[in-house]
C-alpha atoms as a PDB file:
ATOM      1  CA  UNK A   1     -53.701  22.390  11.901  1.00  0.00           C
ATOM      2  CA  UNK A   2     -49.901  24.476  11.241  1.00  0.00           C
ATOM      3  CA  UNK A   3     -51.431  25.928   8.422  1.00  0.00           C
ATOM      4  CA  UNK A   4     -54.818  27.049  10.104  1.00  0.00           C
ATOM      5  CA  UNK A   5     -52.663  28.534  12.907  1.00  0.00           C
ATOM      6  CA  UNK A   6     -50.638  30.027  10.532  1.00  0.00           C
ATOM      7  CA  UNK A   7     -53.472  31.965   9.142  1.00  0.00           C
ATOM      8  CA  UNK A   8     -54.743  33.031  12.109  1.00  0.00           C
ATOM      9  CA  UNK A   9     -51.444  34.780  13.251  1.00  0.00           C
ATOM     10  CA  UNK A  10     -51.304  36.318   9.519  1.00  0.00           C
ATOM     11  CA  UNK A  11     -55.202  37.584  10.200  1.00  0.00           C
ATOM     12  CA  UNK A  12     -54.573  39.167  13.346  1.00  0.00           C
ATOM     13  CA  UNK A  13     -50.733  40.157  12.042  1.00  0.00           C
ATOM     14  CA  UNK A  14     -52.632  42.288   9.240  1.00  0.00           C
ATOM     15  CA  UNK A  15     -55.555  43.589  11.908  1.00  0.00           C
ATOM     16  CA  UNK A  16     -52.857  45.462  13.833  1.00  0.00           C
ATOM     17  CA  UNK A  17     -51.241  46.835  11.091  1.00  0.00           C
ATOM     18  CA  UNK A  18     -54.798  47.934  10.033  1.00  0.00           C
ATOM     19  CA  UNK A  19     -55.177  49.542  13.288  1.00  0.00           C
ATOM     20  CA  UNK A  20     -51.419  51.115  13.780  1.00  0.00           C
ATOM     21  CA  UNK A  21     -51.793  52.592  10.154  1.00  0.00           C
ATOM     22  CA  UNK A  22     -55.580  54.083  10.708  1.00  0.00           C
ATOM     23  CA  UNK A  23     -54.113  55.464  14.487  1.00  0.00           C
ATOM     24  CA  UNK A  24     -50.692  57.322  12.465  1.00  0.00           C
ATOM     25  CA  UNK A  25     -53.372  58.806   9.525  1.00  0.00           C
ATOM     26  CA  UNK A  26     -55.398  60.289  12.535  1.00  0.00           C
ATOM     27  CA  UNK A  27     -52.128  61.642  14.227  1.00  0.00           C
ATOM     28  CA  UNK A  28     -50.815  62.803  11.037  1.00  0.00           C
ATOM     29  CA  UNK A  29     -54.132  64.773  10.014  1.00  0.00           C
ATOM     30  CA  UNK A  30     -53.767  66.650  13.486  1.00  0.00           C
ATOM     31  CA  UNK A  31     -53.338  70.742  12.704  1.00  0.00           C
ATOM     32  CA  UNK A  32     -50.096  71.567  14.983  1.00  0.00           C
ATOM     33  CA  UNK A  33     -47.198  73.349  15.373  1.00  0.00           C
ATOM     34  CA  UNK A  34     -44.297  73.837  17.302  1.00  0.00           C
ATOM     35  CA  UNK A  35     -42.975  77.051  18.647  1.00  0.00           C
ATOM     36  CA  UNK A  36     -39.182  77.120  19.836  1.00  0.00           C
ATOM     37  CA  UNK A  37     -37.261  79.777  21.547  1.00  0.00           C
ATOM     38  CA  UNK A  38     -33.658  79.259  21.107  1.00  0.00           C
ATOM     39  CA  UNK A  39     -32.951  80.910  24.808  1.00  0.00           C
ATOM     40  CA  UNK A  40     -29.398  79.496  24.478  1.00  0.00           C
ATOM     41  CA  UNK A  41     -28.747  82.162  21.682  1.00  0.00           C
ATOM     42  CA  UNK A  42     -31.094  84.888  22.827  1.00  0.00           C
ATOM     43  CA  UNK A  43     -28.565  84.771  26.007  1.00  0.00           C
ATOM     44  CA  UNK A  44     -25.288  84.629  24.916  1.00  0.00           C
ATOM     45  CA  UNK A  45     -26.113  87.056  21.790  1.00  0.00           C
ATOM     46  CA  UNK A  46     -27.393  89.922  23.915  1.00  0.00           C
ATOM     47  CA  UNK A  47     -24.925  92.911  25.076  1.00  0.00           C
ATOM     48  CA  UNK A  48     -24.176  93.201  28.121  1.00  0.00           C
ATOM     49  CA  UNK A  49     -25.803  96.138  28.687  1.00  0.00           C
ATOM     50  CA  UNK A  50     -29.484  94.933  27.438  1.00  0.00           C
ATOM     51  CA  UNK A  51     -29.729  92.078  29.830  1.00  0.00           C
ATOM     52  CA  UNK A  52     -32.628  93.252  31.774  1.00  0.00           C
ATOM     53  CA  UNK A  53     -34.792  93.420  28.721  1.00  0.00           C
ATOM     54  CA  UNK A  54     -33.747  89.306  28.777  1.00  0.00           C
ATOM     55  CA  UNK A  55     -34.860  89.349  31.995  1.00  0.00           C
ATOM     56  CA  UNK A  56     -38.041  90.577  31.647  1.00  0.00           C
ATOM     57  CA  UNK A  57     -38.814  88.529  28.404  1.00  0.00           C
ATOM     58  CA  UNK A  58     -37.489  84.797  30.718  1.00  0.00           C
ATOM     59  CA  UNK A  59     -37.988  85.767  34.221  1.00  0.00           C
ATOM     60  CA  UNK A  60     -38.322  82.264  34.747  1.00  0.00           C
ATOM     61  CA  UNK A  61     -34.934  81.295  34.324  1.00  0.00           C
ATOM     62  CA  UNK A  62     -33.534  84.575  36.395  1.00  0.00           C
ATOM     63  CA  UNK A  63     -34.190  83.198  40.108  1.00  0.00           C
ATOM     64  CA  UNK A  64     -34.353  86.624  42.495  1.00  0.00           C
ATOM     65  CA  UNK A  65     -31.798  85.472  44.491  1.00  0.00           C
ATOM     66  CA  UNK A  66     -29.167  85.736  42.216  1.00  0.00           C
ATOM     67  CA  UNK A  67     -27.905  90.012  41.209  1.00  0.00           C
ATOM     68  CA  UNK A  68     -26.871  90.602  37.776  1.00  0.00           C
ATOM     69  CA  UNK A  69     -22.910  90.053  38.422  1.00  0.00           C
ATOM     70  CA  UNK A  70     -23.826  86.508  37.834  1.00  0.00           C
ATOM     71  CA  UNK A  71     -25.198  86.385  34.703  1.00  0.00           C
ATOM     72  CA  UNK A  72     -23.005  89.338  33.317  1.00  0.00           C
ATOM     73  CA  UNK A  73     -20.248  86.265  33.855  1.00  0.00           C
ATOM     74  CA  UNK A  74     -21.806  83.976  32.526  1.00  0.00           C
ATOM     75  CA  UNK A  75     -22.466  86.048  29.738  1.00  0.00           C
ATOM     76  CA  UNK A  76     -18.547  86.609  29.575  1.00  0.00           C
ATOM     77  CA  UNK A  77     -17.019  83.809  30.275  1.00  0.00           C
ATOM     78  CA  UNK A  78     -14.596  82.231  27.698  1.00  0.00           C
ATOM     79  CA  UNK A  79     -15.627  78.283  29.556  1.00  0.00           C
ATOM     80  CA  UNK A  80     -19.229  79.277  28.852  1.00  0.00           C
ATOM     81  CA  UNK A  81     -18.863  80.711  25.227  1.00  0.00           C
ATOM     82  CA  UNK A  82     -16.607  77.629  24.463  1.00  0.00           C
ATOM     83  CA  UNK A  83     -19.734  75.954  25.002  1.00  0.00           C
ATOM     84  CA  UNK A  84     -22.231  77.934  23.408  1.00  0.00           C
ATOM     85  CA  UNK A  85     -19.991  78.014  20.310  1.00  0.00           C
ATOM     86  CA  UNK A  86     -20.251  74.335  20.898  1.00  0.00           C
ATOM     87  CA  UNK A  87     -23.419  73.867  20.875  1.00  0.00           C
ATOM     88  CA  UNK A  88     -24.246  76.482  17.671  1.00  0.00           C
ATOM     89  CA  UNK A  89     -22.286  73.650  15.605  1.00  0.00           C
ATOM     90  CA  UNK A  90     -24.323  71.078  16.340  1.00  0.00           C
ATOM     91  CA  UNK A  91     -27.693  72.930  16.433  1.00  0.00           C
ATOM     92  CA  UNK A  92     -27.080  76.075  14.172  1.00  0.00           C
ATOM     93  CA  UNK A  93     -30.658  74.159  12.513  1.00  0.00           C
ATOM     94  CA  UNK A  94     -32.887  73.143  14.828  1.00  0.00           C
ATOM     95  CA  UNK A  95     -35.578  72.295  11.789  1.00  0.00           C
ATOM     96  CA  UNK A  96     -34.833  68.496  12.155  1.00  0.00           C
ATOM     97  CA  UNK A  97     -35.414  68.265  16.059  1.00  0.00           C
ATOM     98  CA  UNK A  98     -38.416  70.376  15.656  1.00  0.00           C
ATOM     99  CA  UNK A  99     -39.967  68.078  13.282  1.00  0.00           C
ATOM    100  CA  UNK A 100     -39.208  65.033  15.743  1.00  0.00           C
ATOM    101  CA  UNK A 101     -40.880  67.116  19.002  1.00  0.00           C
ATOM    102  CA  UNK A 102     -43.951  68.127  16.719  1.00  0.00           C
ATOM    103  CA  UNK A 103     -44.722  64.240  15.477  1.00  0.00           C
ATOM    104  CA  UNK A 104     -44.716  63.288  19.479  1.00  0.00           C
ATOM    105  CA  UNK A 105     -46.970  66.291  20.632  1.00  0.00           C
ATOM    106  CA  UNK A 106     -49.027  65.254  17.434  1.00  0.00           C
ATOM    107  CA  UNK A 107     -49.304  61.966  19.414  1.00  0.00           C
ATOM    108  CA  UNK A 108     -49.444  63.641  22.410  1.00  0.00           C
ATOM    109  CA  UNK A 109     -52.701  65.549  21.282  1.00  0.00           C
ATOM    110  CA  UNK A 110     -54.427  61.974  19.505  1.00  0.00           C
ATOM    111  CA  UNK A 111     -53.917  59.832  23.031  1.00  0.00           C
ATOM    112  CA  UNK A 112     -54.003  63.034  25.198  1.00  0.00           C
ATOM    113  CA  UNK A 113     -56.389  65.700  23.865  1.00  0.00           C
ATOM    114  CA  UNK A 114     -56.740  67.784  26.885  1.00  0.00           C
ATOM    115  CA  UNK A 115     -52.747  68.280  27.100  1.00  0.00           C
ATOM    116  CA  UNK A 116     -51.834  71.570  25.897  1.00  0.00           C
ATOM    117  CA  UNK A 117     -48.998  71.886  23.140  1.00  0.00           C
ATOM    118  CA  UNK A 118     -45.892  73.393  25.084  1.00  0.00           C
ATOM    119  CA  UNK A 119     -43.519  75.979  23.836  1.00  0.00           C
ATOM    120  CA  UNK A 120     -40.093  74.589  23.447  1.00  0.00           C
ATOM    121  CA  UNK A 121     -37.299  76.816  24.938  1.00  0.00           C
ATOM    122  CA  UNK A 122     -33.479  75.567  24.211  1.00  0.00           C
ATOM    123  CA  UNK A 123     -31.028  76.428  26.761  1.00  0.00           C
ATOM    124  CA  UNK A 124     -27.107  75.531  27.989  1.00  0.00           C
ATOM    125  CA  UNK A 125     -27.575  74.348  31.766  1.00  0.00           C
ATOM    126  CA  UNK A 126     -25.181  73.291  34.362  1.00  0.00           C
ATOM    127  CA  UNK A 127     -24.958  69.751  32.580  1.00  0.00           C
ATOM    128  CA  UNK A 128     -27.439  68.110  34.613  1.00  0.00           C
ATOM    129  CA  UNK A 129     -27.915  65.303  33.129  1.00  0.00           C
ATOM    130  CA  UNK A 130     -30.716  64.172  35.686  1.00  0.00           C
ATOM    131  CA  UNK A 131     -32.922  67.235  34.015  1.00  0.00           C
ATOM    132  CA  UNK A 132     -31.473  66.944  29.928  1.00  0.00           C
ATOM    133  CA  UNK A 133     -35.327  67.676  28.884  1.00  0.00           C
ATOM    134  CA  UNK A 134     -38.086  68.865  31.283  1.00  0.00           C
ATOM    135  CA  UNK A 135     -42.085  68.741  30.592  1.00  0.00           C
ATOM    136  CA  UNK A 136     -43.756  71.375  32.758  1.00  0.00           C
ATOM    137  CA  UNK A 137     -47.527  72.040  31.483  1.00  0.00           C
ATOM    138  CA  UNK A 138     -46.646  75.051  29.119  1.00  0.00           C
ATOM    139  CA  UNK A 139     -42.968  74.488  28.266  1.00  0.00           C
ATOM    140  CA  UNK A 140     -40.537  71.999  27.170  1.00  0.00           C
ATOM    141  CA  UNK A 141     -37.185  72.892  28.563  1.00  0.00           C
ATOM    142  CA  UNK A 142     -34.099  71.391  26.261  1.00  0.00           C
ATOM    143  CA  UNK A 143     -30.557  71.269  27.826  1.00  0.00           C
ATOM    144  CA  UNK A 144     -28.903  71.248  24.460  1.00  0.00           C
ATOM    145  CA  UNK A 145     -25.375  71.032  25.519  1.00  0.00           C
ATOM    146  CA  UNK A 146     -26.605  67.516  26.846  1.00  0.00           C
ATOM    147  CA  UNK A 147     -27.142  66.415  22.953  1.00  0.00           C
ATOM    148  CA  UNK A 148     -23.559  67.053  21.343  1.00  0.00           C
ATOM    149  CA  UNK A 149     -22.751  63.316  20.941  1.00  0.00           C
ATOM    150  CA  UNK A 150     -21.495  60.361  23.037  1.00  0.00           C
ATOM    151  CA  UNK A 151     -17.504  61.176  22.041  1.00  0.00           C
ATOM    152  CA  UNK A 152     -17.409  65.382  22.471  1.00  0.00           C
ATOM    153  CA  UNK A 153     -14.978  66.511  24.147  1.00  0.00           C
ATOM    154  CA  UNK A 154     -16.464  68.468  26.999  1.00  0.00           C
ATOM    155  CA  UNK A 155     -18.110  65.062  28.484  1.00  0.00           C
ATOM    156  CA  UNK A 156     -16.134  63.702  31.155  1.00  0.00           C
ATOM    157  CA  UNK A 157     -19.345  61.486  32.328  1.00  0.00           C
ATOM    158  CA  UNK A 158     -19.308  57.208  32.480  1.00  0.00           C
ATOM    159  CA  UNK A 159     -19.983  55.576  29.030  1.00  0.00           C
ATOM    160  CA  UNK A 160     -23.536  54.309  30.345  1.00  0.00           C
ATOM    161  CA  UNK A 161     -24.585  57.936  31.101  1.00  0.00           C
ATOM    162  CA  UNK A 162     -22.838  59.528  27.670  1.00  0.00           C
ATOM    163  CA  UNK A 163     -24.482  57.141  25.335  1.00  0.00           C
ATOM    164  CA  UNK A 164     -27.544  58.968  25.371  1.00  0.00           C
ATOM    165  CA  UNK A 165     -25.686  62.741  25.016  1.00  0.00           C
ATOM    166  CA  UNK A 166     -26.968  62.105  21.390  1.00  0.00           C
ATOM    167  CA  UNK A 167     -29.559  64.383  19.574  1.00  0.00           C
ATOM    168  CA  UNK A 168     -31.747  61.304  18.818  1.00  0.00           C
ATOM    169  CA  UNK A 169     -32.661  60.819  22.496  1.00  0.00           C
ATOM    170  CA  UNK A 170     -34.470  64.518  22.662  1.00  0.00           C
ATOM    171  CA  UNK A 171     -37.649  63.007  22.017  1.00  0.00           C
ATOM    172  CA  UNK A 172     -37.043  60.639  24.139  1.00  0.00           C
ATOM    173  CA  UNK A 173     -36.156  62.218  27.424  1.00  0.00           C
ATOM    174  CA  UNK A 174     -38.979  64.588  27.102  1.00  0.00           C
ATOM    175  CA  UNK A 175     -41.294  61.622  27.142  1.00  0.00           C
ATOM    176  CA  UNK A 176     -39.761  60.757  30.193  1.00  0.00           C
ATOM    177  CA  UNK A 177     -40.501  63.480  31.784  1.00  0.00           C
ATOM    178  CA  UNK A 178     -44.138  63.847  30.517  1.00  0.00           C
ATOM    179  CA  UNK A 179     -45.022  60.554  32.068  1.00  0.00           C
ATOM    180  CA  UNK A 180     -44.073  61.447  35.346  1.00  0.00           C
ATOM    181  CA  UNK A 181     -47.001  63.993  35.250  1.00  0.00           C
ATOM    182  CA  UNK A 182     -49.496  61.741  33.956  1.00  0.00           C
ATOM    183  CA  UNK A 183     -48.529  58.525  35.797  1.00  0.00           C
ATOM    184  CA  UNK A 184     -49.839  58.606  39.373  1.00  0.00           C
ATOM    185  CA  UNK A 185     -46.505  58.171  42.306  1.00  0.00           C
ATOM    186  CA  UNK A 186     -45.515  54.958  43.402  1.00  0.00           C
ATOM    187  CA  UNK A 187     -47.236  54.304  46.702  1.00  0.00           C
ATOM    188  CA  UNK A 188     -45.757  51.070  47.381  1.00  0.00           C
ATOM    189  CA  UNK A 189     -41.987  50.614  47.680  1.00  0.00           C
ATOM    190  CA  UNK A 190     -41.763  46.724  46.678  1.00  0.00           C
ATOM    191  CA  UNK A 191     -39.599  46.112  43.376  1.00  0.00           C
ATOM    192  CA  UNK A 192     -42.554  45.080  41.293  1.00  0.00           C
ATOM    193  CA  UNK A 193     -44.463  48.223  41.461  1.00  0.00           C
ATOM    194  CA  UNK A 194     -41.165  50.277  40.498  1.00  0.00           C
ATOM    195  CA  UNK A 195     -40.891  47.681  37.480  1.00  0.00           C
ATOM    196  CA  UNK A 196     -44.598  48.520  36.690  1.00  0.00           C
ATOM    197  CA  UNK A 197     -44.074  51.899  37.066  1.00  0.00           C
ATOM    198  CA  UNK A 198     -41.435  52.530  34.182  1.00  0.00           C
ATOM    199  CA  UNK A 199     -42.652  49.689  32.325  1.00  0.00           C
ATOM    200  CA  UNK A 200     -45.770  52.211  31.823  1.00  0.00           C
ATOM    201  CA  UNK A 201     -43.028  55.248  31.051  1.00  0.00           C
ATOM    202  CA  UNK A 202     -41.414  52.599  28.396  1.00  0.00           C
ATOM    203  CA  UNK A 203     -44.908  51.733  27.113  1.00  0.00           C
ATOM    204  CA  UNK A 204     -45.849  55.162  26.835  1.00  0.00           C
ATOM    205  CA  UNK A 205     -43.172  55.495  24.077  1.00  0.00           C
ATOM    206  CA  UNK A 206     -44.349  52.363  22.205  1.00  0.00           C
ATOM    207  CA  UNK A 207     -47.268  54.879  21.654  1.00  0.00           C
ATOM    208  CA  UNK A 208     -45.686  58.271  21.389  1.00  0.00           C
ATOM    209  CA  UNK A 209     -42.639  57.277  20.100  1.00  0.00           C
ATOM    210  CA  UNK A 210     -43.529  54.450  16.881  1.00  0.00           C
ATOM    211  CA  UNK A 211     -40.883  55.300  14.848  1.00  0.00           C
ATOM    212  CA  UNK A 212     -38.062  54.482  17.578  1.00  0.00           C
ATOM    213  CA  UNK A 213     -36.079  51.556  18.318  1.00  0.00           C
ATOM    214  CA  UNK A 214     -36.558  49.989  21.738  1.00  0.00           C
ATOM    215  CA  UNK A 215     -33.316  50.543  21.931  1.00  0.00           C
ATOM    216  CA  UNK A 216     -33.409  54.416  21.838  1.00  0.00           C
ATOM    217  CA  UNK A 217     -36.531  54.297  23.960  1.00  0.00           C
ATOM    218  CA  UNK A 218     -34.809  52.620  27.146  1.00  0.00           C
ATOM    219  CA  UNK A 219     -31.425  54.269  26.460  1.00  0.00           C
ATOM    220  CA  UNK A 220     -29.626  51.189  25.285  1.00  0.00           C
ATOM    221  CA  UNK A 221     -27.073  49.823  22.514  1.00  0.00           C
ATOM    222  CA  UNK A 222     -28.713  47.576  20.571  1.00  0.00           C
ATOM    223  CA  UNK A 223     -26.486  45.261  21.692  1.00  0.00           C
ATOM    224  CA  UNK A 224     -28.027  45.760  25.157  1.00  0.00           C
ATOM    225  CA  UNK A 225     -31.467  45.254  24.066  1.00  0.00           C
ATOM    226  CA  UNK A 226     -29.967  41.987  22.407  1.00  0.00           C
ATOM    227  CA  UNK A 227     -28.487  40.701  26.028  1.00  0.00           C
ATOM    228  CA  UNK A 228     -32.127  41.183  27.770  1.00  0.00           C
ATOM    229  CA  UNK A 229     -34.325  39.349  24.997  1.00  0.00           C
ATOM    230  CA  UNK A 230     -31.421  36.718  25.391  1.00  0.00           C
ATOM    231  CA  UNK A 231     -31.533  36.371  28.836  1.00  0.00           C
ATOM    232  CA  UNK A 232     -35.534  37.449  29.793  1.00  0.00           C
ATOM    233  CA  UNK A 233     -36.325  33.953  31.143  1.00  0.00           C
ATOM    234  CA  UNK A 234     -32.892  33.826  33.369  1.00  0.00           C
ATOM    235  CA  UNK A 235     -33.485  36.991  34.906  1.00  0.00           C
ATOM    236  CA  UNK A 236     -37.589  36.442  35.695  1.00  0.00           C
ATOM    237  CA  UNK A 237     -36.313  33.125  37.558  1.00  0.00           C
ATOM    238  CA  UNK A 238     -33.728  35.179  39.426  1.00  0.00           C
ATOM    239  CA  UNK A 239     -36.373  37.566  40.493  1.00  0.00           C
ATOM    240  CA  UNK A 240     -38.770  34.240  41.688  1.00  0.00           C
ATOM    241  CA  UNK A 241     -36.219  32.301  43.230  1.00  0.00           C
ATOM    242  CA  UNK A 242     -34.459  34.900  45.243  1.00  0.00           C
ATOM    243  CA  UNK A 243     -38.289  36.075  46.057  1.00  0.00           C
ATOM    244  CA  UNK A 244     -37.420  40.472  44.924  1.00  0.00           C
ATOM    245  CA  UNK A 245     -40.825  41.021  43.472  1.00  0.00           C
ATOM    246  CA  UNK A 246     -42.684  41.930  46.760  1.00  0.00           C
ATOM    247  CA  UNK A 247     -39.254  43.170  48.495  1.00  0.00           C
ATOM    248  CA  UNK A 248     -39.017  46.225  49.614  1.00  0.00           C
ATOM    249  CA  UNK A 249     -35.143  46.312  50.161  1.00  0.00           C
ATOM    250  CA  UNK A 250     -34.413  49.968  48.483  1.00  0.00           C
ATOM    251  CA  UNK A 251     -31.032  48.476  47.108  1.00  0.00           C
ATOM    252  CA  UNK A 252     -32.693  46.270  44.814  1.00  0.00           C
ATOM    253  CA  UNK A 253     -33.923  49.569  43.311  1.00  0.00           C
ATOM    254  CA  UNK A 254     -30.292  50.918  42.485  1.00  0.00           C
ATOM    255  CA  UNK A 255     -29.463  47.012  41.483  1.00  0.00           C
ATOM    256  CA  UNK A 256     -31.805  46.592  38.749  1.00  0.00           C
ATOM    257  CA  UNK A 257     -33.711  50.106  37.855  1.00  0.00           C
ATOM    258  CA  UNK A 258     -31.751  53.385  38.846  1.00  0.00           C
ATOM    259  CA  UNK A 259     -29.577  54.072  35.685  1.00  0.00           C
ATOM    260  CA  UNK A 260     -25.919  52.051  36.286  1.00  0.00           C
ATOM    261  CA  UNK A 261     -22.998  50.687  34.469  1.00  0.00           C
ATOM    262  CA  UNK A 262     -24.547  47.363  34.797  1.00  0.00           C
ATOM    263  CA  UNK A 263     -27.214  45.450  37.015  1.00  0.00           C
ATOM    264  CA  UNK A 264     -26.308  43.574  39.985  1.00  0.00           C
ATOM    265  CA  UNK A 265     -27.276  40.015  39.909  1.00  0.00           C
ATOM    266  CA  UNK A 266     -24.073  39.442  41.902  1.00  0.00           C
ATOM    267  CA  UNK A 267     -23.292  37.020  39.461  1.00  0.00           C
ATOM    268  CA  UNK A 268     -20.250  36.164  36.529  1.00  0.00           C
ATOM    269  CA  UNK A 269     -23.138  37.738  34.343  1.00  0.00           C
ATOM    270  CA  UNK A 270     -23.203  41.489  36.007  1.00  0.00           C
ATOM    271  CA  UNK A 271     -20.212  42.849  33.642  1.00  0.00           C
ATOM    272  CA  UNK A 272     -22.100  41.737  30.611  1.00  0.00           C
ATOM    273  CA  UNK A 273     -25.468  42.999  31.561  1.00  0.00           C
ATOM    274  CA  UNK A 274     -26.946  46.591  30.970  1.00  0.00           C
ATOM    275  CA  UNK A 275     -28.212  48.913  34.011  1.00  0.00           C
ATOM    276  CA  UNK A 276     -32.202  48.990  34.790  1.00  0.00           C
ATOM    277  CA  UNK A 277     -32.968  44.996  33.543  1.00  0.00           C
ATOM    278  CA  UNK A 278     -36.049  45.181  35.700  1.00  0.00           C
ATOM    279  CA  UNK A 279     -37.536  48.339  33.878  1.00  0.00           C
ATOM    280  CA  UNK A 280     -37.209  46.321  30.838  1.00  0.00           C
ATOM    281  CA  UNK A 281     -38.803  43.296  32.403  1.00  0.00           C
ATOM    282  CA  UNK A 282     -42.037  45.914  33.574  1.00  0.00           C
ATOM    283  CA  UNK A 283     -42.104  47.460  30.122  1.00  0.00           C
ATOM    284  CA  UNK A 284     -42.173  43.350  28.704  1.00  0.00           C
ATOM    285  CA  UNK A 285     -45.330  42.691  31.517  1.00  0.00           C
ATOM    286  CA  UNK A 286     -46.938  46.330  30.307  1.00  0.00           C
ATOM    287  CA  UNK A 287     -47.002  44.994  26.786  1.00  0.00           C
ATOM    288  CA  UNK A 288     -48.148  41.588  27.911  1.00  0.00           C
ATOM    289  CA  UNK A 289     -50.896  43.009  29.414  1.00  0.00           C
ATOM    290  CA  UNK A 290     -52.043  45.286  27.008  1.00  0.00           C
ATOM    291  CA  UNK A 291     -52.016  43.077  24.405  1.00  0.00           C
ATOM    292  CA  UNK A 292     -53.962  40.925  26.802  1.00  0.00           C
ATOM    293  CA  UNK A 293     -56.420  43.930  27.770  1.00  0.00           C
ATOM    294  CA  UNK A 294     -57.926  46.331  25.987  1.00  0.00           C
ATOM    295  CA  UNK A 295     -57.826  49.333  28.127  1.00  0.00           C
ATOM    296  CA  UNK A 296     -57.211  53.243  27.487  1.00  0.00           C
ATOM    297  CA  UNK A 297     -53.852  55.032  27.802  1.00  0.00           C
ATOM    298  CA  UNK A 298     -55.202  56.722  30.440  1.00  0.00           C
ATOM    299  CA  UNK A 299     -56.839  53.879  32.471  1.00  0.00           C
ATOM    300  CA  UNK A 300     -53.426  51.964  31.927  1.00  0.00           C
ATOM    301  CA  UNK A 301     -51.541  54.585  33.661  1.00  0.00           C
ATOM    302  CA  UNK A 302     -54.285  54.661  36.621  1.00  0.00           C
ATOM    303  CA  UNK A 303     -54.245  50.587  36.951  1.00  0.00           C
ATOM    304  CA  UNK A 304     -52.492  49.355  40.258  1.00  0.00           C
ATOM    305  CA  UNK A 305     -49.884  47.011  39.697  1.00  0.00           C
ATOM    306  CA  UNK A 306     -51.575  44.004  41.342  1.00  0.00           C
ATOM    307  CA  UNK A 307     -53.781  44.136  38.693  1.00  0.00           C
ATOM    308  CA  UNK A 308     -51.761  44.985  35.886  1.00  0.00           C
ATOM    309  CA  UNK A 309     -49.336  41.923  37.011  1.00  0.00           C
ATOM    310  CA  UNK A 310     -52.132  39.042  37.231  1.00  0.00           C
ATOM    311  CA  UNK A 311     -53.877  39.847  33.786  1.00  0.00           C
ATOM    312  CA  UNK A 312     -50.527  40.427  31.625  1.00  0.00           C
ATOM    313  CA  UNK A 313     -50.632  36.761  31.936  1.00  0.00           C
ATOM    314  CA  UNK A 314     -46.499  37.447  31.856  1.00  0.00           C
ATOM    315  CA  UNK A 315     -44.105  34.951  30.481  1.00  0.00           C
ATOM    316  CA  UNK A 316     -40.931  35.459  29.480  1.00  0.00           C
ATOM    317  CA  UNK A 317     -39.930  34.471  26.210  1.00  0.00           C
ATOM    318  CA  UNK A 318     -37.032  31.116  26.187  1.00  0.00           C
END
């Protein structure tokens, strides 16, 4: 009986792999390239005196409201250049980021084909580092001073926020921001839906993102990702017992998906755990049920999380 079992796993074990492997040839053979503006030089590069022709080329980023004495400032000011010097080092090449952002519009294009491939525009922002990467139809916004690396010196942010200051979470963050136009709103305010929502954002990386560790894609340590498989089962009883999934007490959204030091169980485990544990858990009952389903990318994203709840057929692993 173990060793019918056995090759039944192996079977379906090599059928995905089949399928993965047929899925990356397709993505691969897609014809596609990447255009990037490196804004962040075109600024800071430009005399003084020629600043309305950069103007007219990005009137986007040149709101009306502001006269020219700003930007002639900015332009100028040693704080600013510090930064833009700054940010030259560590992106003097952008070849090896624009390879990584043309591989995920390549998937993009395979699971999307309607989505148009957006010009990618590089900038140095205010450090918001609730906007590090913004989708918006056409473009692909980069706030490259928000990639110079977990230790630089200019970051003066909480450890849980600079971890993922590094280049390698580009990719990432745009994805982020592309699923918030293709998944619909939250309607309902309960803390399952908000796990099902970014449980789809998480699982559209699993598809968009195949070469990244699930680490990278939910903005942990490895380490972190190590304490939630660990402790999966604990924290899905927590949920039951204390009877959060159909809550809809907004704190338990800061306690257990709003990025945060840690997540509040209110418990001797808090310190030890990571920020957003109930994402995870919606990203673990997203893969449940599409590996229990066999539904489109795009129907996923549309499925209500009633539905998406009962037929993952969720259990978390001991």
């Amino acid at each position: 009986m173990k060793k019918y079992l056995f090759l039944v796993v192996f079977c379906l074990f090599l059928l995905s792999c089949d399928k993965k492997n047929k899925v990356e040839s397709a993505v691969t053979a897609i014809p596609l390239e990447v255009k990037v503006e490196r804004f962040d030089k075109i600024f800071f590069e430009t005399p003084p005196q020629d600043l309305e022709k950069v103007k007219k080329e990005f009137p986007f980023f040149f709101p009306p409201r502001n006269d020219n004495s700003v930007w002639l400032n900015k332009m100028q000011d040693p704080l600013w250049r510090e930064l833009y010097t700054e940010v030259q080092k560590k992106y003097s090449d952008f070849g090896p980021v624009k390879v990584e952002l043309e591989s995920l519009f390549k998937h993009i294009k395979y699971y999307f084909p309607k989505t148009k491939t957006p010009k990618v525009i590089t900038v140095i922002s205010e450090m918001d580092y609730k906007n590090k990467a913004i989708y918006a139809d056409s473009l692909v916004v980069i706030s490259l001073e928000l990639y110079l690396g977990k230790d630089h010196k200019f970051y003066q942010f909480p450890n849980y926020l600079k971890q993922n200051f590094e280049e390698r979470q580009i990719a990432p963050d745009v994805v982020s921001s592309f699923s918030e136009r293709q998944i619909p709103p939250v309607l309902d305010k309960n803390l399952l839906s908000q796990m099902i929502y970014y449980g789809k954002q998480l699982y559209l990386k699993d598809l968009l993102l195949p070469d990244y560790t699930d680490a990278e894609k939910m903005g942990y340590t490895p380490e972190q990702i190590t304490w939630c498989q660990e402790n999966e089962s604990y924290m899905w009883r927590y949920f039951i017992e204390k009877e959060m999934l159909y809550s809809n007490d907004q704190k338990l959204i800061s306690r257990f998906i709003n990025p945060a030091p840690f997540s509040k169980f209110y418990l001797e485990i808090d310190n030890e755990s990571p920020g957003q544990v109930g994402a995870w858990i919606g990203w673990q009952m997203v893969r449940s049920y599409m590996k229990n389903n066999e539904v489109p990318i795009a129907d996923l994203l549309k499925t209500n999380t009633k539905e998406i709840f009962v037929k993952s057929k969720y259990k978390p692993k001991k």
